[in-house]
N, C-alpha and C. Protein backbone atom coordinates (compact mmCIF):
# COMPACT_ATOMS: atom_id res chain seq x y z
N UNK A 1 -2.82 -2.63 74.51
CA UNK A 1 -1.94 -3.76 74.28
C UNK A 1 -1.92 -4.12 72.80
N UNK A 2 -3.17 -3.98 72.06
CA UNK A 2 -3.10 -4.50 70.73
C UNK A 2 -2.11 -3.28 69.69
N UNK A 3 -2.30 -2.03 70.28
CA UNK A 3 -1.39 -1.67 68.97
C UNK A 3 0.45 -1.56 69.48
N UNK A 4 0.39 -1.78 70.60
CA UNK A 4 1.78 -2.51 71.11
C UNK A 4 2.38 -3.63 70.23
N UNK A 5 1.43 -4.59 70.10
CA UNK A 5 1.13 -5.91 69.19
C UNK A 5 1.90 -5.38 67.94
N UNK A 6 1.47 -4.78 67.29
CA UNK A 6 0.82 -3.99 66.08
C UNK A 6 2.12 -3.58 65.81
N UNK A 7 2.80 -2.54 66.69
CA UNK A 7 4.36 -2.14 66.56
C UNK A 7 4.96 -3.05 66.20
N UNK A 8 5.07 -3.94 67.09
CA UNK A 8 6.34 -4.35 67.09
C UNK A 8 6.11 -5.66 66.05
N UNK A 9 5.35 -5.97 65.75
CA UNK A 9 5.13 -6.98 64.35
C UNK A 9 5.93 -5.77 63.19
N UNK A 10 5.66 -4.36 62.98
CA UNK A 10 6.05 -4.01 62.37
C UNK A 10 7.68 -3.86 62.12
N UNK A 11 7.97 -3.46 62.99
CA UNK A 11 9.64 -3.52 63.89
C UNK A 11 10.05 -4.37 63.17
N UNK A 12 9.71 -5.78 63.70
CA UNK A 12 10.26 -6.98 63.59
C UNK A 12 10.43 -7.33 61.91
N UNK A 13 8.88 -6.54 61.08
CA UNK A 13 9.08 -6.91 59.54
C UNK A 13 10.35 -6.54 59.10
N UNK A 14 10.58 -4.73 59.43
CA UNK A 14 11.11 -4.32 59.02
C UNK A 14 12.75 -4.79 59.06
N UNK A 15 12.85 -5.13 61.06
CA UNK A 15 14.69 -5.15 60.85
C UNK A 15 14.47 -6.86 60.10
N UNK A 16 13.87 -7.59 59.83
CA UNK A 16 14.13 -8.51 58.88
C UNK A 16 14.30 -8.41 57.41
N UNK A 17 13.62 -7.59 56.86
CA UNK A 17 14.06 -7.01 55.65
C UNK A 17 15.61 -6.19 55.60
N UNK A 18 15.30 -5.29 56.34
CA UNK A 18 17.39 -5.30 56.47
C UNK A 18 18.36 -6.10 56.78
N UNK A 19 17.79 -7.33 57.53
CA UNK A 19 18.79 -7.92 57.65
C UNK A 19 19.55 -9.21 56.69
N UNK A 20 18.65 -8.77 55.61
CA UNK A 20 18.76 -9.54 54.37
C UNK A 20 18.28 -8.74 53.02
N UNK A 21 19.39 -7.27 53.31
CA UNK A 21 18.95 -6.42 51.87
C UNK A 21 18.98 -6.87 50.84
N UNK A 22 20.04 -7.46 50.37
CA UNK A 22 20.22 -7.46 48.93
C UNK A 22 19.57 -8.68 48.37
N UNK A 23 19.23 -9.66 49.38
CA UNK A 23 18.26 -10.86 49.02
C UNK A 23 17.34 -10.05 48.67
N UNK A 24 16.54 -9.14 49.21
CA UNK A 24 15.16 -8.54 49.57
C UNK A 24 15.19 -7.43 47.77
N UNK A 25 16.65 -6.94 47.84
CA UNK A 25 16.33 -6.46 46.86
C UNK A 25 16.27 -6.88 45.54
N UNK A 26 17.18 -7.98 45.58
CA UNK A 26 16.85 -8.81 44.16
C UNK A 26 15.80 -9.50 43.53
N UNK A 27 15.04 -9.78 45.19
CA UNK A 27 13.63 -10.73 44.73
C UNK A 27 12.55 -9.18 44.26
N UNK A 28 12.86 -7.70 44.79
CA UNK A 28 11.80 -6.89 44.72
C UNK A 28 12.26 -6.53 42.97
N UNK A 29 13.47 -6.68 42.49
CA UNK A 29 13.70 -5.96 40.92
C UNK A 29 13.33 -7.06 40.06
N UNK A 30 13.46 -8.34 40.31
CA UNK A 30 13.03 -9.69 39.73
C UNK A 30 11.53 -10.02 39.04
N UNK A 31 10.09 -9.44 40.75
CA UNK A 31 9.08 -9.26 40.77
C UNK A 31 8.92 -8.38 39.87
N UNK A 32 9.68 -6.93 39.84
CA UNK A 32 9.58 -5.86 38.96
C UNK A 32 9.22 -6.45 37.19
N UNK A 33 10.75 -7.05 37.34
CA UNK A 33 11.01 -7.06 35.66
C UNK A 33 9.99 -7.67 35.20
N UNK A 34 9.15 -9.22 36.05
CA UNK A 34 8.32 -10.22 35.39
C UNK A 34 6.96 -9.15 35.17
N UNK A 35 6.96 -8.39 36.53
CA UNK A 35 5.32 -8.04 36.48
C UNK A 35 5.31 -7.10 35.30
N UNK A 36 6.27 -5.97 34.85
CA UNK A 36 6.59 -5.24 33.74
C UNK A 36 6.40 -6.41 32.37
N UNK A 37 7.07 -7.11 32.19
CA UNK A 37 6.87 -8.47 30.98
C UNK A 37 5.85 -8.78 30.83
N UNK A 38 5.15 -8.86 32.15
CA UNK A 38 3.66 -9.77 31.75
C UNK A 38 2.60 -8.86 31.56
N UNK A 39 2.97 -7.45 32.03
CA UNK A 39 2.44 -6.72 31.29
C UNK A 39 2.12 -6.35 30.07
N UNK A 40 3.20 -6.23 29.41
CA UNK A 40 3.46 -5.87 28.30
C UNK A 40 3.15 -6.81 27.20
N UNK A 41 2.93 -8.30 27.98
CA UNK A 41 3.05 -9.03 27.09
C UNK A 41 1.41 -9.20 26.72
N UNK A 42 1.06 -8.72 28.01
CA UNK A 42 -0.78 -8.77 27.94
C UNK A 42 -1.53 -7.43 26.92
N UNK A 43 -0.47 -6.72 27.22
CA UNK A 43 -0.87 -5.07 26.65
C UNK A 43 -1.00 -5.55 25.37
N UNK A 44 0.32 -6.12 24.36
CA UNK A 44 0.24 -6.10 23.11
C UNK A 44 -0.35 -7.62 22.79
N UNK A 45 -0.63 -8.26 23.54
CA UNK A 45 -1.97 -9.76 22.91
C UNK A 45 -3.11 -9.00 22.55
N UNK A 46 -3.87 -8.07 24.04
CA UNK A 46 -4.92 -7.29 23.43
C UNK A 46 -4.73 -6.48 22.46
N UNK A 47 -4.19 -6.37 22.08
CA UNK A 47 -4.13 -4.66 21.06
C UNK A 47 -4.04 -6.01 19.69
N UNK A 48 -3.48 -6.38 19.27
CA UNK A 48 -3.24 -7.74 18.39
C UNK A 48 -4.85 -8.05 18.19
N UNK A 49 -5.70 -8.68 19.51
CA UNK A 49 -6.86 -8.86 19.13
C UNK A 49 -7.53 -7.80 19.14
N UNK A 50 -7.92 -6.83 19.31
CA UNK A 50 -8.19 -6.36 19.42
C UNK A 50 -8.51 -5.70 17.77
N UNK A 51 -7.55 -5.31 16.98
CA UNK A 51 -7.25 -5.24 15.66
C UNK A 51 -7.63 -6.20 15.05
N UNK A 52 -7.12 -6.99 15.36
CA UNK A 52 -8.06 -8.08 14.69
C UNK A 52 -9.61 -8.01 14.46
N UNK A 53 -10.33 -7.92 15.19
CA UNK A 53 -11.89 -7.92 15.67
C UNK A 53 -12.37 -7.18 14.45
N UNK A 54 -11.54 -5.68 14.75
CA UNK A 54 -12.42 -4.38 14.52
C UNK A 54 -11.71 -4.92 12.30
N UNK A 55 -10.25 -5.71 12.19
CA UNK A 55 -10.26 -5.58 10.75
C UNK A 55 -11.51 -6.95 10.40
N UNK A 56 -11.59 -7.83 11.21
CA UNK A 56 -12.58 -8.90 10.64
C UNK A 56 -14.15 -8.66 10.34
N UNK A 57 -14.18 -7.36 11.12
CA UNK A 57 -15.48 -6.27 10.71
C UNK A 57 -16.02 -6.07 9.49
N UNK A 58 -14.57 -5.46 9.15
CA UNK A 58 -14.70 -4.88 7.59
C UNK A 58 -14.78 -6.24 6.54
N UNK A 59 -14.25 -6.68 6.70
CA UNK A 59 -14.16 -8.11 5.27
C UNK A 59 -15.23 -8.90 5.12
N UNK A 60 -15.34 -9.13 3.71
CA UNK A 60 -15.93 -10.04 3.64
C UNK A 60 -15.79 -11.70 3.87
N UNK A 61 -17.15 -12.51 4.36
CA UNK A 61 -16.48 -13.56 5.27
C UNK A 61 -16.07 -14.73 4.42
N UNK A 62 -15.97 -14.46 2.89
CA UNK A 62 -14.79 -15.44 1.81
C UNK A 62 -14.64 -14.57 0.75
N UNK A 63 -13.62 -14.35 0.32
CA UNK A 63 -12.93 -14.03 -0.88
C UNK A 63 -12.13 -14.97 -1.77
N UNK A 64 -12.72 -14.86 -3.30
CA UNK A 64 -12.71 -15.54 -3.95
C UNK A 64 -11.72 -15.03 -4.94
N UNK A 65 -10.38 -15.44 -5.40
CA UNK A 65 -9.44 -14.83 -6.09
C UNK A 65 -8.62 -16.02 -7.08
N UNK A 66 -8.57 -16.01 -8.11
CA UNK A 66 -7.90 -16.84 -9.13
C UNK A 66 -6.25 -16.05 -8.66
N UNK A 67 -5.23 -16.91 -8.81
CA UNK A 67 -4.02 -16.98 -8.17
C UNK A 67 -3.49 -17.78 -9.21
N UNK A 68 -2.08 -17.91 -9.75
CA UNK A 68 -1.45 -18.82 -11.03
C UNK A 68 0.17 -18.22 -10.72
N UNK A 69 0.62 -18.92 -10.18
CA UNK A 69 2.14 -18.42 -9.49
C UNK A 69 2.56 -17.66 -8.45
N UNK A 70 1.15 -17.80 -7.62
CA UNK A 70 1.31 -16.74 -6.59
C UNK A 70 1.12 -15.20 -7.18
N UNK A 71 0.30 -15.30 -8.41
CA UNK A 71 -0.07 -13.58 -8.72
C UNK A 71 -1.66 -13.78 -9.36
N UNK A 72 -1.92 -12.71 -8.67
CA UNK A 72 -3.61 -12.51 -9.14
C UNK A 72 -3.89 -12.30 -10.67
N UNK A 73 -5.04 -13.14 -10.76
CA UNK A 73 -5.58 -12.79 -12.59
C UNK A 73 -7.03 -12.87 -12.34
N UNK A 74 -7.02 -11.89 -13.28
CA UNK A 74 -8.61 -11.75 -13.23
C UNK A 74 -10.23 -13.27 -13.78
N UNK A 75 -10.74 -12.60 -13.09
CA UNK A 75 -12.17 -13.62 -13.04
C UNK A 75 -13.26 -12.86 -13.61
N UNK A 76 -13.76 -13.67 -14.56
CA UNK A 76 -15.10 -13.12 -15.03
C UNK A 76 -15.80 -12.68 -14.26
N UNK A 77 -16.73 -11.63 -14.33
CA UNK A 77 -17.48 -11.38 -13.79
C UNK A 77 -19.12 -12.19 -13.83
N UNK A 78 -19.11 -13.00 -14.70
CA UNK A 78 -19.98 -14.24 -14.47
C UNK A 78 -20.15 -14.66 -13.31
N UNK A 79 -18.58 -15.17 -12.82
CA UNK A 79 -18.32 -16.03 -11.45
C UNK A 79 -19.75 -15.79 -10.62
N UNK A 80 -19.93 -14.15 -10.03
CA UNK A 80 -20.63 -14.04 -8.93
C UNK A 80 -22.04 -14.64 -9.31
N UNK A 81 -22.96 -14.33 -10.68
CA UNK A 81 -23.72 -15.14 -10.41
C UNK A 81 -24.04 -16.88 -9.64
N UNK A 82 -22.70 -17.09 -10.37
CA UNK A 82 -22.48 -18.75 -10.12
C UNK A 82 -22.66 -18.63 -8.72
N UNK A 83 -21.68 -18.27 -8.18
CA UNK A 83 -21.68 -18.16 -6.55
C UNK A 83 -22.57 -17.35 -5.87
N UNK A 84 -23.65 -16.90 -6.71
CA UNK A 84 -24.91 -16.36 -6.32
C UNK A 84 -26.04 -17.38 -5.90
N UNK A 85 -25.90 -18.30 -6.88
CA UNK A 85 -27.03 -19.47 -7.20
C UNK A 85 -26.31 -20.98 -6.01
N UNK A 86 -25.43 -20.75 -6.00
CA UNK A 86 -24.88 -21.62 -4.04
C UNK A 86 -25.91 -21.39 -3.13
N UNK A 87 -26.09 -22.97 -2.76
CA UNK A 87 -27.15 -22.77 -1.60
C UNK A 87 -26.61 -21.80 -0.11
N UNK A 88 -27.72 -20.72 0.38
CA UNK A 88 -26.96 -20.38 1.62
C UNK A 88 -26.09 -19.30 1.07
N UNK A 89 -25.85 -19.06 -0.20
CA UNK A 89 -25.14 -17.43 -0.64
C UNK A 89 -26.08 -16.52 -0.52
N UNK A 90 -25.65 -15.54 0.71
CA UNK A 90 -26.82 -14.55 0.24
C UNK A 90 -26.48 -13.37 -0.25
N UNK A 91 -25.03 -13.00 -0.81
CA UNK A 91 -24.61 -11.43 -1.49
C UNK A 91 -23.22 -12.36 -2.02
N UNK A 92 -23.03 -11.91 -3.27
CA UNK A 92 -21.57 -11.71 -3.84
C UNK A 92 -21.50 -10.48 -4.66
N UNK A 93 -20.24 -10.14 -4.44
CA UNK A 93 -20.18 -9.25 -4.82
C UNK A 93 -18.48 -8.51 -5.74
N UNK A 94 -18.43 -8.53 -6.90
CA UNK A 94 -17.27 -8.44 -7.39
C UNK A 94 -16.38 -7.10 -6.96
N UNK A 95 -15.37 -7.41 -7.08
CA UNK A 95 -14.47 -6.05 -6.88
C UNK A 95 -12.96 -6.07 -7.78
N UNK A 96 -13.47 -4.60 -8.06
CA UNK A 96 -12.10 -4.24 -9.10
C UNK A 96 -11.20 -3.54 -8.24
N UNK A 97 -10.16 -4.18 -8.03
CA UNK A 97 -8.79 -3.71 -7.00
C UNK A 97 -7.69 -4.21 -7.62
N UNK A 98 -6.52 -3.38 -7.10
CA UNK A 98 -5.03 -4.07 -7.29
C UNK A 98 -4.36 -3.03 -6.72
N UNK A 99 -2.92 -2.73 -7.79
CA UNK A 99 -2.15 -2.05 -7.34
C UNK A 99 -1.45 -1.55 -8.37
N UNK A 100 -0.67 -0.38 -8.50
CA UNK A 100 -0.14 0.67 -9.19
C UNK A 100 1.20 1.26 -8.42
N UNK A 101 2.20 0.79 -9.03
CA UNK A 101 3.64 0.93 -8.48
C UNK A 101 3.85 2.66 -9.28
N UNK A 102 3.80 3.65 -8.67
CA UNK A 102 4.82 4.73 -8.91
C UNK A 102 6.28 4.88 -8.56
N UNK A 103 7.02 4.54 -9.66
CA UNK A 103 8.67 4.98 -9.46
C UNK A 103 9.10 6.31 -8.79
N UNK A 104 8.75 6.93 -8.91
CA UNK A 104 9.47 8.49 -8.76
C UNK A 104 9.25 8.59 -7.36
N UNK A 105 8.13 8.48 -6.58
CA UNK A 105 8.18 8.17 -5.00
C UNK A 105 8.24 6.68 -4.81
N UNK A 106 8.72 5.60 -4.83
CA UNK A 106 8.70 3.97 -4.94
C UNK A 106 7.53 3.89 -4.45
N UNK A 107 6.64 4.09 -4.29
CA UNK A 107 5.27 3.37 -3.58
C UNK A 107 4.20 2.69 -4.54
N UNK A 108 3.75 2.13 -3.97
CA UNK A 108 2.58 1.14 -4.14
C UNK A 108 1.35 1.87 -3.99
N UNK A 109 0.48 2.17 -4.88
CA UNK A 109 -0.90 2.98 -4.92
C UNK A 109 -1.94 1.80 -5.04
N UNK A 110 -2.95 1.21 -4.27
CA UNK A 110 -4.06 0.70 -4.63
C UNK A 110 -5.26 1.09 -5.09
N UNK A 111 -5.02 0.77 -6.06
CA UNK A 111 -6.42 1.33 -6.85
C UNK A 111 -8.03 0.49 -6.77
N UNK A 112 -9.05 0.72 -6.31
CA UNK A 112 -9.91 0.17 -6.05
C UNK A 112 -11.10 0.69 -6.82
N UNK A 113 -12.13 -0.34 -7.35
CA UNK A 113 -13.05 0.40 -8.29
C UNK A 113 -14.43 0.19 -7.49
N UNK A 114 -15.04 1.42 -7.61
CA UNK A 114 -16.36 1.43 -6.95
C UNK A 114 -17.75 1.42 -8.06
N UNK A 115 -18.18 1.11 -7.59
CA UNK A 115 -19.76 0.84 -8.52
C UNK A 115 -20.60 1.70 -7.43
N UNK A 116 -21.42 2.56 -7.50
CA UNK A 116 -22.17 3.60 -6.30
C UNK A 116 -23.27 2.70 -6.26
N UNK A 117 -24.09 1.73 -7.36
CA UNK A 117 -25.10 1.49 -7.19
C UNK A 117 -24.92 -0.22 -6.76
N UNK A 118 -23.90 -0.45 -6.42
CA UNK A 118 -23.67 -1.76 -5.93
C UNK A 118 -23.34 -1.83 -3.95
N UNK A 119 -23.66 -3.35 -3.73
CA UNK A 119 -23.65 -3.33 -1.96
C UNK A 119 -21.61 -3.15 -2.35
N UNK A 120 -21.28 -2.50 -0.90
CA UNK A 120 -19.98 -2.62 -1.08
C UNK A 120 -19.17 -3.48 0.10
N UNK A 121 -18.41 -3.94 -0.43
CA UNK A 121 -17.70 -4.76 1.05
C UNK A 121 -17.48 -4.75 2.16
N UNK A 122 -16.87 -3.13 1.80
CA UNK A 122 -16.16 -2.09 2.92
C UNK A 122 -17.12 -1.20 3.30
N UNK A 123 -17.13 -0.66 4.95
CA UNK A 123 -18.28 0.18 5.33
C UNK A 123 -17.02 1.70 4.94
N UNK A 124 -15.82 1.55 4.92
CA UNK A 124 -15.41 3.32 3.97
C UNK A 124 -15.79 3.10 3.34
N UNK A 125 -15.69 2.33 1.91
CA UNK A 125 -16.25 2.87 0.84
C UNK A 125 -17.85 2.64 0.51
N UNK A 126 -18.49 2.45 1.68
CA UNK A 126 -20.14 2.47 1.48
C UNK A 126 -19.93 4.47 2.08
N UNK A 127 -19.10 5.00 2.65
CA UNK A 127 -19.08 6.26 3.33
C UNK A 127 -18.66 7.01 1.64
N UNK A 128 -17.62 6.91 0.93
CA UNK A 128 -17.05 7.22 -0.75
C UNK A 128 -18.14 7.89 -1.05
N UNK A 129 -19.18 6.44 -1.01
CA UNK A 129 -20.47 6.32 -2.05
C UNK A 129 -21.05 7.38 -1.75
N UNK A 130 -21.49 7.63 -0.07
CA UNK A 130 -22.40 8.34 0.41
C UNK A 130 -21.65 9.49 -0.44
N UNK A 131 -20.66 10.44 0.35
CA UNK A 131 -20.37 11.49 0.09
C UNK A 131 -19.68 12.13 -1.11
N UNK A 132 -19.72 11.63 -1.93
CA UNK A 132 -18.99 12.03 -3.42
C UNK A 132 -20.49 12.11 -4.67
N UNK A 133 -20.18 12.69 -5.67
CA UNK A 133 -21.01 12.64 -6.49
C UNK A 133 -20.45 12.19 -8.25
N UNK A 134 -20.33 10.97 -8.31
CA UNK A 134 -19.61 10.15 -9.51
C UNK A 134 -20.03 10.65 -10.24
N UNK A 135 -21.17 11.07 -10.77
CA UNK A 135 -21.81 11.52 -12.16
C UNK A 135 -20.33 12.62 -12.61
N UNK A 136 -19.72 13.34 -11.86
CA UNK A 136 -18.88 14.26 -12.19
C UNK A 136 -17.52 13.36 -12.58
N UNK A 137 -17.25 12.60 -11.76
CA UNK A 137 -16.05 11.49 -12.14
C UNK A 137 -16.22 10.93 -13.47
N UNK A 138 -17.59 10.24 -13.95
CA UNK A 138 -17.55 9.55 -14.83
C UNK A 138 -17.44 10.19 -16.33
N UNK A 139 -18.26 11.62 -16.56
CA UNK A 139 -18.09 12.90 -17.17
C UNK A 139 -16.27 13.32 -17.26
N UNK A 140 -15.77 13.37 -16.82
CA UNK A 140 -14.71 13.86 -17.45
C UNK A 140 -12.88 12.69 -17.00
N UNK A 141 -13.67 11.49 -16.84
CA UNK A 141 -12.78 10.50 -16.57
C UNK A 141 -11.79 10.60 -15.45
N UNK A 142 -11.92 11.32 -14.22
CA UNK A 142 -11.25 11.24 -12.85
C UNK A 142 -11.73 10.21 -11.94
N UNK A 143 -10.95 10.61 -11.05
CA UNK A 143 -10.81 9.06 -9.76
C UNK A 143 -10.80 10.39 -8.65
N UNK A 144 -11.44 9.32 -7.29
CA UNK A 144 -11.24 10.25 -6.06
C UNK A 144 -9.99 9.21 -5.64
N UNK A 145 -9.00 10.18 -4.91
CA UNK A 145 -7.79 9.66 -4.09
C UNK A 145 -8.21 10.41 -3.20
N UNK A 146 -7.21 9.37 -2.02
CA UNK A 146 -7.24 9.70 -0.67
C UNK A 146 -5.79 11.00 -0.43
N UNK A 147 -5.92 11.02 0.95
CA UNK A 147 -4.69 12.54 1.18
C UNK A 147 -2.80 11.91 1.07
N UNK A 148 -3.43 10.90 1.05
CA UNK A 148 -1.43 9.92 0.97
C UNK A 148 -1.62 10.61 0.01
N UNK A 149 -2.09 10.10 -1.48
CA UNK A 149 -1.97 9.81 -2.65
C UNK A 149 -1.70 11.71 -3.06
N UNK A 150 -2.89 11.87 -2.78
CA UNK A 150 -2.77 13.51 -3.15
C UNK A 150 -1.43 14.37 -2.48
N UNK A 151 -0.95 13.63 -1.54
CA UNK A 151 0.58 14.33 -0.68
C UNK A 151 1.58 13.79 -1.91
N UNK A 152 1.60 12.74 -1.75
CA UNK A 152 2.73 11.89 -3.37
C UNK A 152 2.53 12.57 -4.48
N UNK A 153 1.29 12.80 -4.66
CA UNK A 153 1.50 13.73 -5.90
C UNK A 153 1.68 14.88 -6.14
N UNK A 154 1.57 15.66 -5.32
CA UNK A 154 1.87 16.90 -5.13
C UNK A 154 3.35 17.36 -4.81
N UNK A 155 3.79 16.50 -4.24
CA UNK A 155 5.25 16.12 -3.88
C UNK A 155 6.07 15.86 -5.26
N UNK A 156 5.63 15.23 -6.27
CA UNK A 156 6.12 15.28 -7.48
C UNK A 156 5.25 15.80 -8.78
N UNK A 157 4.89 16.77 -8.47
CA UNK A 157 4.35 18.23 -9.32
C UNK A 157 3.46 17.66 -9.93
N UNK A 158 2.19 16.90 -9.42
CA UNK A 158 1.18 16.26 -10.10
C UNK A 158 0.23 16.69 -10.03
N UNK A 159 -0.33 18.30 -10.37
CA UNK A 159 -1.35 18.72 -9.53
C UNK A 159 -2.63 18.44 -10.00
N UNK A 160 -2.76 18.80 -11.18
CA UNK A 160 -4.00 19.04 -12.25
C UNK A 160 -4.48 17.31 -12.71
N UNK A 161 -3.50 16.68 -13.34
CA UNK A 161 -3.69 15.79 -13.50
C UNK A 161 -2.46 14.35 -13.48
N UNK A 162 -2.64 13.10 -13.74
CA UNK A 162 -1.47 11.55 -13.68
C UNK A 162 -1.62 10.88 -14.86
N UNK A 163 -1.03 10.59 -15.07
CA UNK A 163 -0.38 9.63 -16.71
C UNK A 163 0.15 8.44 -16.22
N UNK A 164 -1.68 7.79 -16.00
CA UNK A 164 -0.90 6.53 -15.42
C UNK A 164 -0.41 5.11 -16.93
N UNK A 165 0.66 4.28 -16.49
CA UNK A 165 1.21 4.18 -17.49
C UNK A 165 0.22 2.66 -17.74
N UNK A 166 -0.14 2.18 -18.47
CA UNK A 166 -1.17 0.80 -19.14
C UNK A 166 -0.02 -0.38 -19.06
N UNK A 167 -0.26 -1.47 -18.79
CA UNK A 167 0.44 -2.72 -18.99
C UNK A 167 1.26 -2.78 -20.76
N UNK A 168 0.29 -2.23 -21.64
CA UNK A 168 0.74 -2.54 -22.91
C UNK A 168 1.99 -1.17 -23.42
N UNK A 169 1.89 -0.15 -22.42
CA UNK A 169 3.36 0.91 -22.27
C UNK A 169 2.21 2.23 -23.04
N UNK A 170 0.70 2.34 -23.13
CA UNK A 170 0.32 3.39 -23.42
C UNK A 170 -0.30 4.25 -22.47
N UNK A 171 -0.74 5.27 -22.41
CA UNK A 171 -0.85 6.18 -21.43
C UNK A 171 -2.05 6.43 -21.13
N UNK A 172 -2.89 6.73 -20.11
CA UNK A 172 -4.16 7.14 -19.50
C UNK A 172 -4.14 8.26 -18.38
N UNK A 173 -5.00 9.25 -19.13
CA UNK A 173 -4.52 10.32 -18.53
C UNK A 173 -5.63 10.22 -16.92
């Protein structure tokens, strides 16, 4: 008797769903579209934090930058003592960075300066430090670039060496 039961509950679901298709089907593409949305909308919150997390890793937890029109100028390198001797500072640490506009491919090159025997901000460039050997850089005045940089330049016949151009219009090879 019970899967008699059992049938015909099913029966009964079913010719009720036909007997109101297109209700049935609008509420099933409706359910669709939201549960797809709220997916998606959950997919890319995590990925958002998620990025977040892993970039708040890398940084340091204040950066200290002189600003005068909305453009960076440089700070003594004094400063960090100062902000050494702050109660509760326990590392500062200066950094030589910016940026280097090449015309001929329009891009933006950041140039970042490393000290090997200093703590570094970034856990890549504590990896730089590890695996490179500066004594050879500092000897004949080169820089390590990454594979962008080395694709851009190679791309505009830069192989051997760059002539990067100085603020005052003189040249550094």
């Amino acid at each position: 008797m019970r899967n008699k039961i059992n049938i015909y509950l099913i029966e009964y679901a079913i010719n009720s769903l036909l007997r109101q298709k297109f209700k049935n089907i609008f509420i099933l593409i409706v359910f669709t579209f939201l549960t797809a949305l709220l997916c998606s909308i959950f997919f890319i919150s995590n990925s958002i934090k998620y990025e977040l997390n892993s970039t708040l890793k890398s940084l340091p937890q204040i950066t200290v930058q002189k600003l005068k029109a909305g453009r960076h100028y440089d700070i003594d390198t004094s400063a960090v003592d100062e902000i050494l001797n702050i109660a509760g500072v326990q590392d500062a640490v200066a950094r030589v960075w910016g940026y280097y506009y090449f015309e001929n491919a329009e891009v933006n090159f950041s140039v970042i300066g490393i000290d090997e025997f200093e703590n570094q901000y970034k856990e890549s460039l504590n990896k730089v430090v590890k695996e490179f050997d500066f004594s050879k850089a500092q000897e004949s005045s080169s820089m390590i670039i990454g594979t962008g940089v080395k694709k851009v330049l190679d791309e505009n016949y830069y192989k051997e060496y760059f002539n990067f151009i100085k603020p005052d219009g003189t040249f550094k090879k």
